[in-house]
Protein backbone atom coordinates (compact mmCIF):
# COMPACT_ATOMS: atom_id res chain seq x y z
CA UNK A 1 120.61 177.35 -66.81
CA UNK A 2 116.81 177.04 -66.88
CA UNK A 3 114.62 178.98 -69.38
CA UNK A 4 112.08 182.10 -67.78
CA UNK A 5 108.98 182.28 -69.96
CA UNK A 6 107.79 185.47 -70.14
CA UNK A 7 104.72 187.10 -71.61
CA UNK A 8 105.57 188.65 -74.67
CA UNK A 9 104.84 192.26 -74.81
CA UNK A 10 100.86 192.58 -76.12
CA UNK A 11 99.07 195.84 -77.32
CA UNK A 12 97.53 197.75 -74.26
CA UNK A 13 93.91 197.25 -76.06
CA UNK A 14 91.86 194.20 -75.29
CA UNK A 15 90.04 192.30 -78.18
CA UNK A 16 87.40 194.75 -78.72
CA UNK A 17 89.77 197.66 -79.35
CA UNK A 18 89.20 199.30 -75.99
CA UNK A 19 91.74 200.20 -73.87
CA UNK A 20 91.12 198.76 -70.17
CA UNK A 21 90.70 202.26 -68.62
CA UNK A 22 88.25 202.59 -70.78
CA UNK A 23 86.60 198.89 -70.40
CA UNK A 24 86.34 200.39 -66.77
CA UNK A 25 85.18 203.17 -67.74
CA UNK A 26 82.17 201.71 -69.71
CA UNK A 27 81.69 199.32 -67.32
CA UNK A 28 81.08 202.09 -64.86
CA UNK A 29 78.63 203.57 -66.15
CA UNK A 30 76.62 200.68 -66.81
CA UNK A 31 76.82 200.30 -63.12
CA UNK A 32 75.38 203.69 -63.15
CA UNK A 33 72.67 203.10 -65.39
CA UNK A 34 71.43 200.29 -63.85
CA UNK A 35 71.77 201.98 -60.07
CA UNK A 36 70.02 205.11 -61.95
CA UNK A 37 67.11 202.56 -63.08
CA UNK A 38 66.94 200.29 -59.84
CA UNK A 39 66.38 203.54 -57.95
CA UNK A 40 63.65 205.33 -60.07
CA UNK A 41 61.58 201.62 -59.96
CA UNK A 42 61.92 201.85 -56.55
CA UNK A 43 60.02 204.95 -56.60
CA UNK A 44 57.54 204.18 -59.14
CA UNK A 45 56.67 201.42 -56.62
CA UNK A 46 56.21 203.93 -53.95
CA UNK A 47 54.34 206.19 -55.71
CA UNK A 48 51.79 203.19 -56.31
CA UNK A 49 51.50 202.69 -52.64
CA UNK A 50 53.76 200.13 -52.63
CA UNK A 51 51.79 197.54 -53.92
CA UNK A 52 53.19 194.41 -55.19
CA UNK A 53 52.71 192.39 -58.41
CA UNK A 54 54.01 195.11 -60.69
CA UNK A 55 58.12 194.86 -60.89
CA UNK A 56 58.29 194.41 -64.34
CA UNK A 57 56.38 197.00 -65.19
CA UNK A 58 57.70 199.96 -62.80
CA UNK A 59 61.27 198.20 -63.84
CA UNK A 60 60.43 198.74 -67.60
CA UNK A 61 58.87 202.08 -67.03
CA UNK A 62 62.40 203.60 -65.26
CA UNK A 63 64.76 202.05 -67.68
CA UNK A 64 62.28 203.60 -70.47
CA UNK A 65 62.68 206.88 -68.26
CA UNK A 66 66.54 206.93 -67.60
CA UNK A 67 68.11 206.17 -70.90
CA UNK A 68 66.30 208.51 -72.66
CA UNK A 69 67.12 211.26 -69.78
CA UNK A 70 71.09 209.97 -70.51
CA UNK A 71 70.01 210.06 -74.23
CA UNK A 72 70.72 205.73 -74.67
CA UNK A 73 68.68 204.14 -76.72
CA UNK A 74 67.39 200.21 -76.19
CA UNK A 75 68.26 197.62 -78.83
């Protein structure tokens, strides 16, 4: 009779201690963030007329601006 391998039974948290609902979770929100910060650059670039050769700085300038409205804090 031939042998099944199967996966022996593993703790529901991945290698960093999360759980995955909350890998998802965190992941989420970093989707968030960044939709939060692509969105305010967007309209730091319209406010300037929309005048090109400034990304970095209007992309800066709303990721400055959004984590400290969500209260994050760059490293």
């Amino acid at each position: 009779m031939a042998t099944v391998n199967r996966p022996r039974a593993t703790n529901s948290k991945t290698a960093k201690g999360a759980a995955p609902s909350e890998m998802a979770k965190i992941a989420t929100q970093a989707m968030n963030l960044q939709d939060e910060i692509r969105i305010r650059a967007f309209h730091l670039f319209v406010q300037r007329g929309c005048k090109h050769g400034r990304d970095l700085e209007d992309w800066v300038r709303a990721e400055s601006e959004v984590l400290a409205r969500f209260g994050a804090h760059t490293a």
